[in-house]
C-alpha atoms as a PDB file:
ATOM      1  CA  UNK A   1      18.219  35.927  75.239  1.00  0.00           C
ATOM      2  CA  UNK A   2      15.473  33.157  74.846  1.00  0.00           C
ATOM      3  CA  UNK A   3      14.497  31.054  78.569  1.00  0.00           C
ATOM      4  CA  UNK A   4      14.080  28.229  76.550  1.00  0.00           C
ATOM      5  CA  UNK A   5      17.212  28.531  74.498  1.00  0.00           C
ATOM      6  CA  UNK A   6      19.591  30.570  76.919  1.00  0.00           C
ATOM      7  CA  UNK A   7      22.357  31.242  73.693  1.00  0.00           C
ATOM      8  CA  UNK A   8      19.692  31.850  71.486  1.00  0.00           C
ATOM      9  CA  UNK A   9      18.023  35.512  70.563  1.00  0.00           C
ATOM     10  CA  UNK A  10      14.331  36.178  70.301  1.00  0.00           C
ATOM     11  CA  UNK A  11      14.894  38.223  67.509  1.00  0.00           C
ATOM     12  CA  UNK A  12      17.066  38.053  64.028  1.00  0.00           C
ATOM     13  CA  UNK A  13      17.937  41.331  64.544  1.00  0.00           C
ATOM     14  CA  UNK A  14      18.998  40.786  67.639  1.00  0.00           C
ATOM     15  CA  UNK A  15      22.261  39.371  66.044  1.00  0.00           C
ATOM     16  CA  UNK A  16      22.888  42.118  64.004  1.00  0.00           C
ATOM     17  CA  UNK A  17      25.932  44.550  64.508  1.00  0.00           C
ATOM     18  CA  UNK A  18      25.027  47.978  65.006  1.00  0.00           C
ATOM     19  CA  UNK A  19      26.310  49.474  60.937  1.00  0.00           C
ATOM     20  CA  UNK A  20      23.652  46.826  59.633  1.00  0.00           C
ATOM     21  CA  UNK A  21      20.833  49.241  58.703  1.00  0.00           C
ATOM     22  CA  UNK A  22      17.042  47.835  58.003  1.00  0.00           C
ATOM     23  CA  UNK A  23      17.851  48.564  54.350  1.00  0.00           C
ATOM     24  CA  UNK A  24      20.591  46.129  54.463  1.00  0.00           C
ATOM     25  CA  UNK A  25      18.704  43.246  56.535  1.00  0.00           C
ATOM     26  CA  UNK A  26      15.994  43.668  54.063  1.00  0.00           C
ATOM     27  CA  UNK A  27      18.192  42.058  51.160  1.00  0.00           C
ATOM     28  CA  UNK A  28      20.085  40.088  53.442  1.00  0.00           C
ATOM     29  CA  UNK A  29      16.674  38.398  54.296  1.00  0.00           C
ATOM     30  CA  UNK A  30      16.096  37.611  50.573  1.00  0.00           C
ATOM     31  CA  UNK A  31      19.495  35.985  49.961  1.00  0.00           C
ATOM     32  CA  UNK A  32      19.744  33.789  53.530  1.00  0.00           C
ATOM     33  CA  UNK A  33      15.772  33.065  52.449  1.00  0.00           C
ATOM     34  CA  UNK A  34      17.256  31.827  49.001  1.00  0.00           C
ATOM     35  CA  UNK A  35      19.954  29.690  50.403  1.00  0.00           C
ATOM     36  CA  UNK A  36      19.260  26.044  51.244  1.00  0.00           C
ATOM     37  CA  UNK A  37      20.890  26.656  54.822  1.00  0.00           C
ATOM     38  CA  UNK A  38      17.686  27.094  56.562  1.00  0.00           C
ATOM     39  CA  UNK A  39      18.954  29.933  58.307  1.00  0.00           C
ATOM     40  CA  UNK A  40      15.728  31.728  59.287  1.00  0.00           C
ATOM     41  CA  UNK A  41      13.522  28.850  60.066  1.00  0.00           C
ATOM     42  CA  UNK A  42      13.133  27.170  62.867  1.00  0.00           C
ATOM     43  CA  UNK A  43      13.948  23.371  62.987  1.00  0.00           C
ATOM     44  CA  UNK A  44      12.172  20.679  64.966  1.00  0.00           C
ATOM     45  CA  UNK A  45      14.722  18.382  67.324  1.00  0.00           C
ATOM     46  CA  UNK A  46      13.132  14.589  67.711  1.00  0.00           C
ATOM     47  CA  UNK A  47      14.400  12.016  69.799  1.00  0.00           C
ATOM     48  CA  UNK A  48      12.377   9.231  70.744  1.00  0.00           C
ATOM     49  CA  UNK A  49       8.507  10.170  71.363  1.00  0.00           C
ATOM     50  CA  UNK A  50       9.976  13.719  72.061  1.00  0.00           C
ATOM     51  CA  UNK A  51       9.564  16.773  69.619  1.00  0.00           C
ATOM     52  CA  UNK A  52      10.449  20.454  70.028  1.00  0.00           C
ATOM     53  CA  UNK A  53      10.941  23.097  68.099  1.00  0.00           C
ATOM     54  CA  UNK A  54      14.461  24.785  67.894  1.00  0.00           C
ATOM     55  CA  UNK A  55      14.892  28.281  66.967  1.00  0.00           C
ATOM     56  CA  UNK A  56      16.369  29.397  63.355  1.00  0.00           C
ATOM     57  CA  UNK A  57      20.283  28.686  63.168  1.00  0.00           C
ATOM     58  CA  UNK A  58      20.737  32.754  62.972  1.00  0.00           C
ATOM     59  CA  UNK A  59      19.395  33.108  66.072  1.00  0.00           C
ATOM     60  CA  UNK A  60      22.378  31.703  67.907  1.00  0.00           C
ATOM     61  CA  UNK A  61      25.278  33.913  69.641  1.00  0.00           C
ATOM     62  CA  UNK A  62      27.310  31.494  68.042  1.00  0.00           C
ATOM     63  CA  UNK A  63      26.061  32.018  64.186  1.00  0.00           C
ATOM     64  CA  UNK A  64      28.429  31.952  61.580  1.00  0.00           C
ATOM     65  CA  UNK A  65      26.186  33.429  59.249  1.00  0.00           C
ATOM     66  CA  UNK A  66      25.509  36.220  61.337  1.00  0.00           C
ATOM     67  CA  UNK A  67      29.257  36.598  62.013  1.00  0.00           C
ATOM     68  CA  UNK A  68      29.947  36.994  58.189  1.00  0.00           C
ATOM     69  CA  UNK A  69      27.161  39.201  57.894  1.00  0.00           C
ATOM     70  CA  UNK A  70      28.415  41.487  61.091  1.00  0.00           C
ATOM     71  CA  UNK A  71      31.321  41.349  59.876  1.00  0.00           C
ATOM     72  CA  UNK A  72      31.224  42.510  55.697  1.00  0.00           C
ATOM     73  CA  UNK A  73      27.965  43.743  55.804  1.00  0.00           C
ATOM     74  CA  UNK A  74      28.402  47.172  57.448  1.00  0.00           C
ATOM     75  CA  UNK A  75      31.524  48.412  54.783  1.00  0.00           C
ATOM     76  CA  UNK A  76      29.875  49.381  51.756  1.00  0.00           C
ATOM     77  CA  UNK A  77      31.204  47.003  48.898  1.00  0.00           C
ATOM     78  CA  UNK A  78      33.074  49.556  46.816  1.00  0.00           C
ATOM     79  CA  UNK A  79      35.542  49.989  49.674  1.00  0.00           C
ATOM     80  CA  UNK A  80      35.658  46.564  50.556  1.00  0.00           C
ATOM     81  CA  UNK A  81      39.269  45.259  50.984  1.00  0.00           C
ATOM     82  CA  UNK A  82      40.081  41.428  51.029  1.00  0.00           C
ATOM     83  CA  UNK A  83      42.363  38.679  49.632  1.00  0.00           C
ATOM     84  CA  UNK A  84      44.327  42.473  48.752  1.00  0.00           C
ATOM     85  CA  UNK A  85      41.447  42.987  46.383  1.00  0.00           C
ATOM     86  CA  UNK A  86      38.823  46.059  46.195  1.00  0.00           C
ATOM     87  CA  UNK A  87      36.603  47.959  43.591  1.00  0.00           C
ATOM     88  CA  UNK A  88      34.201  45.304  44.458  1.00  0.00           C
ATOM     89  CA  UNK A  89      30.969  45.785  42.433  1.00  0.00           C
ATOM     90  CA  UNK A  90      28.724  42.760  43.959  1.00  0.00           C
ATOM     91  CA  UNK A  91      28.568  41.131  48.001  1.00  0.00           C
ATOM     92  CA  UNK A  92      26.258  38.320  47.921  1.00  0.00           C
ATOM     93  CA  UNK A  93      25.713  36.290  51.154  1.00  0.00           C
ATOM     94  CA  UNK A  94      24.429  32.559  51.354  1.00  0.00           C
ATOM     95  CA  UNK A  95      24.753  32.517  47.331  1.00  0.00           C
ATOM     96  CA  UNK A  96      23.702  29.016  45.491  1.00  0.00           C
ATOM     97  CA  UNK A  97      26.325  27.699  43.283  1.00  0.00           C
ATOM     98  CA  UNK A  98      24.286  25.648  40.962  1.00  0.00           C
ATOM     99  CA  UNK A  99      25.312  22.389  40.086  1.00  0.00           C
ATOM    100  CA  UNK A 100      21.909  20.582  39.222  1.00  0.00           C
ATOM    101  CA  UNK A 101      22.230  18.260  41.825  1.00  0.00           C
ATOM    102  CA  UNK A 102      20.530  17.706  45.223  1.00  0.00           C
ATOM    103  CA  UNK A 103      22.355  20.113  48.324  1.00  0.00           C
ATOM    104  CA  UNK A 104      24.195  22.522  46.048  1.00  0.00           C
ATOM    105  CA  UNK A 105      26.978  24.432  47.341  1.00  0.00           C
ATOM    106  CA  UNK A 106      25.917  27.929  49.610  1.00  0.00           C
ATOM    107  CA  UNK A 107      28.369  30.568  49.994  1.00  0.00           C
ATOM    108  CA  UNK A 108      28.626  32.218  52.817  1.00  0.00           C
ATOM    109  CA  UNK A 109      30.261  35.191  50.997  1.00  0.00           C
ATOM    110  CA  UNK A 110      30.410  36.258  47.383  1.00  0.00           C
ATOM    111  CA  UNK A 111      32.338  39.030  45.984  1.00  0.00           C
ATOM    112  CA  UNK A 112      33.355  39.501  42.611  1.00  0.00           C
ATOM    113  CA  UNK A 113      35.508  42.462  40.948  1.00  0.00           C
ATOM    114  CA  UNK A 114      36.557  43.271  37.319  1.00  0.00           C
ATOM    115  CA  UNK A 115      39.242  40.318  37.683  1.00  0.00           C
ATOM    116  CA  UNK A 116      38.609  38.191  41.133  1.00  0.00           C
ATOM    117  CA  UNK A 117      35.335  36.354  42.723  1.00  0.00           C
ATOM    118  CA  UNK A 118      36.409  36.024  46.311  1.00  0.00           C
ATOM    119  CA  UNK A 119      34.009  32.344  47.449  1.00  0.00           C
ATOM    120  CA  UNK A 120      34.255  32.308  51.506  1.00  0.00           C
ATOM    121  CA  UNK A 121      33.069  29.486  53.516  1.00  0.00           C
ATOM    122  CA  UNK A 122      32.478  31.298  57.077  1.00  0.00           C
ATOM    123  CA  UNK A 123      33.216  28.885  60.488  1.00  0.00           C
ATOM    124  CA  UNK A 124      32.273  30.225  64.470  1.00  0.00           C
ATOM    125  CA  UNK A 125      32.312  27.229  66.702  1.00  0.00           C
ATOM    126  CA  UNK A 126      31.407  24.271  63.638  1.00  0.00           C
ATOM    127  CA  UNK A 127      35.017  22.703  63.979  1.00  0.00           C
ATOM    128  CA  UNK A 128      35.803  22.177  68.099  1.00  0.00           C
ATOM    129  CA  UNK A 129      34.505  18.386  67.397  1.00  0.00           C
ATOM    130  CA  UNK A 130      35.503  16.304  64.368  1.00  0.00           C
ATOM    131  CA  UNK A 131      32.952  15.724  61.785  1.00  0.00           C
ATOM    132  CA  UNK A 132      32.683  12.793  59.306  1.00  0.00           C
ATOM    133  CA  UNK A 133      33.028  14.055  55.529  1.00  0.00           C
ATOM    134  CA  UNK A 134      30.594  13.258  53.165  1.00  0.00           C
ATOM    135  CA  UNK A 135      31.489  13.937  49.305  1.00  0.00           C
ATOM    136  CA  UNK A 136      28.784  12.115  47.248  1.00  0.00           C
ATOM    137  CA  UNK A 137      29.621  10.574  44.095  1.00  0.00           C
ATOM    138  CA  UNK A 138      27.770  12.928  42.084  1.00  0.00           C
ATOM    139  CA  UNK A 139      30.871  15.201  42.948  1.00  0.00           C
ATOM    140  CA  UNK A 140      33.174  13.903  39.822  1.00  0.00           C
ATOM    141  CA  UNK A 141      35.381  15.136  36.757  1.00  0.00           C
ATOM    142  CA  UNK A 142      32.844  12.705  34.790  1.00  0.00           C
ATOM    143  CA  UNK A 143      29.683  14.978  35.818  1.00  0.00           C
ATOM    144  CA  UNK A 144      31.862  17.934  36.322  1.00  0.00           C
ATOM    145  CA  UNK A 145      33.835  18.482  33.020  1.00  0.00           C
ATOM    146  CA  UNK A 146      35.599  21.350  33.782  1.00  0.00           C
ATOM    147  CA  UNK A 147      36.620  20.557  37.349  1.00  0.00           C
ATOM    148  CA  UNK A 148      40.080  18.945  36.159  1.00  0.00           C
ATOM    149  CA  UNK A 149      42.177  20.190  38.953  1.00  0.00           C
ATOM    150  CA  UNK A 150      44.065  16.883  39.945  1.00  0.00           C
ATOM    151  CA  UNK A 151      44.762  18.458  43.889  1.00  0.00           C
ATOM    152  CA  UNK A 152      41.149  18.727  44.006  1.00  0.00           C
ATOM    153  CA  UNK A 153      39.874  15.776  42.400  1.00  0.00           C
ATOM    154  CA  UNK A 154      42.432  13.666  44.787  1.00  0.00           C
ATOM    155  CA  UNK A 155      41.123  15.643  48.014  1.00  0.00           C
ATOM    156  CA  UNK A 156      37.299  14.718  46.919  1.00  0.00           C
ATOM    157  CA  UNK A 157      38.915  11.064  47.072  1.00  0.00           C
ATOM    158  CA  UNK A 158      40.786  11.680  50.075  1.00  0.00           C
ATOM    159  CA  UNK A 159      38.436  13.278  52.560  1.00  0.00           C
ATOM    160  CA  UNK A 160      35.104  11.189  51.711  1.00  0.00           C
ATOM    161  CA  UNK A 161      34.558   8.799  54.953  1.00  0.00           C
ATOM    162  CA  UNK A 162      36.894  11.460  57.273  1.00  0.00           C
ATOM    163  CA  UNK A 163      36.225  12.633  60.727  1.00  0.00           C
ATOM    164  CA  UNK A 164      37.906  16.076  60.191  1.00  0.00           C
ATOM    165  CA  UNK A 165      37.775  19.386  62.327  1.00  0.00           C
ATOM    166  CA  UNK A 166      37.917  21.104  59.115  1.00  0.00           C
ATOM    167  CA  UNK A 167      34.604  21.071  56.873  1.00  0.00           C
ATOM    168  CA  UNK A 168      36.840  19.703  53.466  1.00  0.00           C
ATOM    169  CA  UNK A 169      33.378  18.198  51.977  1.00  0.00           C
ATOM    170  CA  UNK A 170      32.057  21.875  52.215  1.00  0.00           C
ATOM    171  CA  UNK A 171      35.353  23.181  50.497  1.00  0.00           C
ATOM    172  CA  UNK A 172      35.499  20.617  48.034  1.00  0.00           C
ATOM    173  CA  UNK A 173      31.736  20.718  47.120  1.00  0.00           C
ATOM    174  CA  UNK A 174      32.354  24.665  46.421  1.00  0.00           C
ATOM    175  CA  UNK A 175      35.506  23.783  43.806  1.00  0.00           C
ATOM    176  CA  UNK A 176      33.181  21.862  42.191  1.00  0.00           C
ATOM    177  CA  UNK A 177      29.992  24.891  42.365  1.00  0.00           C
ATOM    178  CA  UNK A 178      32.458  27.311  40.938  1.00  0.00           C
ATOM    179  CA  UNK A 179      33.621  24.831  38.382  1.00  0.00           C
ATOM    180  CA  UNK A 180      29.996  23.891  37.522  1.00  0.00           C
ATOM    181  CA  UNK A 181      28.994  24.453  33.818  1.00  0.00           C
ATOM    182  CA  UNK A 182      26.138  26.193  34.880  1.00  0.00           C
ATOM    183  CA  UNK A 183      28.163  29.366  36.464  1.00  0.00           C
ATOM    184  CA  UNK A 184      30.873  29.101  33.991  1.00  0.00           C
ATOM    185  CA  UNK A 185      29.434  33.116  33.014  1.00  0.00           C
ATOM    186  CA  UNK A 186      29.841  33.862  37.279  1.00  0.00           C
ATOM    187  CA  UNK A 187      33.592  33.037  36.806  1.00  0.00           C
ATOM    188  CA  UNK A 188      34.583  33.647  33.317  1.00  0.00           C
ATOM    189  CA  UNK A 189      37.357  35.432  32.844  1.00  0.00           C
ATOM    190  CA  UNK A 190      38.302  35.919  36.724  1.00  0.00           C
ATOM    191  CA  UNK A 191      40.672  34.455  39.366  1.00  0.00           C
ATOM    192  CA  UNK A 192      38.790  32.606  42.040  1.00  0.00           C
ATOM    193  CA  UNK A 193      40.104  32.551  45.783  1.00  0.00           C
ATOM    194  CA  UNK A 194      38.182  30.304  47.928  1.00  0.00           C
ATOM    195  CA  UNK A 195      38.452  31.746  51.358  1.00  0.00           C
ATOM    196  CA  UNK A 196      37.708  29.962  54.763  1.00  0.00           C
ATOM    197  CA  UNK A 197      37.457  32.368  57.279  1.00  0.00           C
ATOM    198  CA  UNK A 198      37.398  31.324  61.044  1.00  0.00           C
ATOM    199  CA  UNK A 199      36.664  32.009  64.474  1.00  0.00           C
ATOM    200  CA  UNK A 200      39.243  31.837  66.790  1.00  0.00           C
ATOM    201  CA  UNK A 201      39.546  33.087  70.682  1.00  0.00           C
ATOM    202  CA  UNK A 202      42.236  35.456  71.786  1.00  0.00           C
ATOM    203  CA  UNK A 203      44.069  32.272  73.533  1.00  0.00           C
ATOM    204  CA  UNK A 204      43.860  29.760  70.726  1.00  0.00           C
ATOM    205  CA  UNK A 205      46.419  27.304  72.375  1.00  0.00           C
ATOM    206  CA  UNK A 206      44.042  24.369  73.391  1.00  0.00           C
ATOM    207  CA  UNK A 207      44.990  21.035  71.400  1.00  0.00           C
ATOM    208  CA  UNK A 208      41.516  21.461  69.360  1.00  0.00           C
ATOM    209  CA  UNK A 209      42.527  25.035  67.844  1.00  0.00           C
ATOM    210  CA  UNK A 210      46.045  23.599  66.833  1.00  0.00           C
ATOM    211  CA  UNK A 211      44.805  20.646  65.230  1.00  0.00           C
ATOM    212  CA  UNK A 212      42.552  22.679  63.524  1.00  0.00           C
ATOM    213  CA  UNK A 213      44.947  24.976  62.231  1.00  0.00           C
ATOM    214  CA  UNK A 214      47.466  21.967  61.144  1.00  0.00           C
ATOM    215  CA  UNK A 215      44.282  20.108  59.002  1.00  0.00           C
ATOM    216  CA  UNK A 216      44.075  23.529  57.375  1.00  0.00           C
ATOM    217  CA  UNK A 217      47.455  23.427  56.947  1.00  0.00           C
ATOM    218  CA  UNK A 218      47.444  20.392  55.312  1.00  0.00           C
ATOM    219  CA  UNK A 219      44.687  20.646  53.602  1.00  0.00           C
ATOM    220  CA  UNK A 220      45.875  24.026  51.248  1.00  0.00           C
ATOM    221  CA  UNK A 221      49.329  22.167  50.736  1.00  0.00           C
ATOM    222  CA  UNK A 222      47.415  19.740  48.811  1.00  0.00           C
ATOM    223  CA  UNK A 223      44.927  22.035  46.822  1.00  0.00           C
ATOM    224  CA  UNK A 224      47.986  24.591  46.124  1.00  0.00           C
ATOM    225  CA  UNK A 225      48.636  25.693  42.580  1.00  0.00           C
ATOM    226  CA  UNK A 226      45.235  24.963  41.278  1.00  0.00           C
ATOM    227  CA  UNK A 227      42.899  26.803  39.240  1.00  0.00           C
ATOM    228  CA  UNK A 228      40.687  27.803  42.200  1.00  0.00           C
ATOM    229  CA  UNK A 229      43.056  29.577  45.054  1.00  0.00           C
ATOM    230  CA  UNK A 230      42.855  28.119  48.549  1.00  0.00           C
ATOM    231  CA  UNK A 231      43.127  30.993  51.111  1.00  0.00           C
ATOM    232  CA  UNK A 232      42.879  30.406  54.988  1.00  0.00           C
ATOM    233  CA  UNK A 233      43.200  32.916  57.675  1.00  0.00           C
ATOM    234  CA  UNK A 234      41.006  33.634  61.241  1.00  0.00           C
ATOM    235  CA  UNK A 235      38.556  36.562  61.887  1.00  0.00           C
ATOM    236  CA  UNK A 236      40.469  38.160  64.160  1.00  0.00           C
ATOM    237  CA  UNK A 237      43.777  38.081  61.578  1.00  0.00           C
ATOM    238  CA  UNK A 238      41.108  39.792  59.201  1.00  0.00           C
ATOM    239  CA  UNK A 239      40.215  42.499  61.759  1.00  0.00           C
ATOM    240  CA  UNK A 240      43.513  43.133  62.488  1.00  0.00           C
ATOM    241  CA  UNK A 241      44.109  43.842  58.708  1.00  0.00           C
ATOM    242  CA  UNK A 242      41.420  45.895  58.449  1.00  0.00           C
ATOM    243  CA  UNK A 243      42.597  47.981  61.525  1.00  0.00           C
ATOM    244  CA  UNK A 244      45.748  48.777  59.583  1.00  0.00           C
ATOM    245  CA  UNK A 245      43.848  49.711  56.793  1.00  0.00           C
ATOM    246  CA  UNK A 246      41.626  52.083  58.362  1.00  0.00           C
ATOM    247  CA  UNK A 247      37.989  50.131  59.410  1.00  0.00           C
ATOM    248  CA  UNK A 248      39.116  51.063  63.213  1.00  0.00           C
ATOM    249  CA  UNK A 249      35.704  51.875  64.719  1.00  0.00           C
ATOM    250  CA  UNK A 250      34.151  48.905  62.633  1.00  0.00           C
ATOM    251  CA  UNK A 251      37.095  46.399  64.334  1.00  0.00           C
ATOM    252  CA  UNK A 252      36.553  47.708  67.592  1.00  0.00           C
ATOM    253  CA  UNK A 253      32.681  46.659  67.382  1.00  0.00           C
ATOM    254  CA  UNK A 254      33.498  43.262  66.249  1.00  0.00           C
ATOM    255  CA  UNK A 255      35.977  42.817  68.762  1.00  0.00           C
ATOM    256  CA  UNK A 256      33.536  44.104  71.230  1.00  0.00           C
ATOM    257  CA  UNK A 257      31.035  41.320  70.557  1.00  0.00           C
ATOM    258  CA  UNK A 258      33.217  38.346  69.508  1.00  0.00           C
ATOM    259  CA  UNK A 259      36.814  38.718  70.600  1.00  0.00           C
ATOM    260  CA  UNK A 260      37.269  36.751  73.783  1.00  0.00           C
ATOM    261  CA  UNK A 261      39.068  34.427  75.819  1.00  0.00           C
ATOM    262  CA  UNK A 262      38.227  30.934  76.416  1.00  0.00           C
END
């Protein structure tokens, strides 16, 4: 840990799961370098006449970039399981869905089979305080011709100007990357599930996890039967899946480092 930034690493690879070889980082690298997150670069806080510089968002204990990336990087992609798909033939991470407008859409996963792309927006700590949405105008059937699902089209209305513990701008903002002209040959011809994965603690009883999990909730009820599938589900419901289907020593690492009570 960093004495200047006690939950912060000194090192990227600090926050790396053992199962992440160098071979691995060294791609991983290019695609969070690619990625308009600024993941790897440090950021400078001002306030007043005060600068400093803050340490790259991957450096945190608290990454949810680096959770994704501890958490699918290790199981090679052709024995991938997820959404109950496999035979997985590409695993992208921070992946630009290009829209030709200012602050495209990242994914924080990307998978894509011989009949599903699995998009997955990846949350640690991001949603314990309310956040106010912001859905600009550019995101529209008009510039977006073949974004014409009415559930989504109503939650771009909906959401704009909300304080939310869910990130819907983020969500929406993807239905309209992966309905985008430009990656119409990405998604051609395969089913798109749109995943938001989660952190949770073991005791997730506190008013700020349930009211997370009911805007969830709410939101898929009003995105369901779409053209892109809205799928919701926590970390640690994914590890315990993945027990069951054999990835014991891999769940029992991950639990290791981020299963705990608050």
């Amino acid at each position: 840990m960093r004495e200047d930034y006690p939950c912060y690493l000194s090192d990227h690879k600090d926050n790396l799961l053992e199962g992440v070889t160098a071979d691995m980082w060294s791609q991983i690298i290019e695609e969070l370098g690619g990625g308009s997150g600024g993941e790897l670069k440090a950021r400078l806080w001002k306030r007043r006449n005060v600068s400093k510089p803050i340490p790259p968002k991957f450096d945190a204990v608290y990454s949810s970039s680096a959770l994704a990336i501890n958490t699918f990087a290790p199981i090679p992609v052709n024995s991938l399981k997820l959404c109950g798909q496999s035979g997985f033939q590409e695993m992208r991470f921070e992946k630009k869905l290009n829209t030709g407008f200012r602050g495209v859409p990242n994914l924080d996963l990307f998978l894509k089979n011989d009949t599903h792309v699995i998009a997955c927006e990846s949350k640690f700590l991001e949603y314990l305080e309310p956040s106010e949405q912001e859905i600009q105008s550019c995101y529209n059937h008009d510039k977006f011709p073949l974004a014409n699902d009415p559930q989504w089209l109503k939650a771009s209305k909906d959401y704009n100007g909300q304080n939310t513990n869910i990130p819907a701008a983020q969500l929406v903002k993807h239905y309209f990357g992966i309905k985008s002209d430009k990656e119409k040959d990405t998604f051609a011809g395969r089913k798109v599930i749109l995943l938001y994965l989660f952190w949770e603690p073991v005791n997730a009883t506190d008013d700020v996890f349930k009211v997370h999990r009911q805007e969830i909730k709410t939101f898929a009820e009003q995105v369901n039967n779409s053209s892109v599938e809205f799928r919701y589900m926590s970390y640690p419901e994914l590890w315990n899946e993945w027990e069951r289907l054999g990835y014991k020593a891999h769940v029992e690492k991950l639990r290791k480092r981020y299963l705990v009570t608050v």
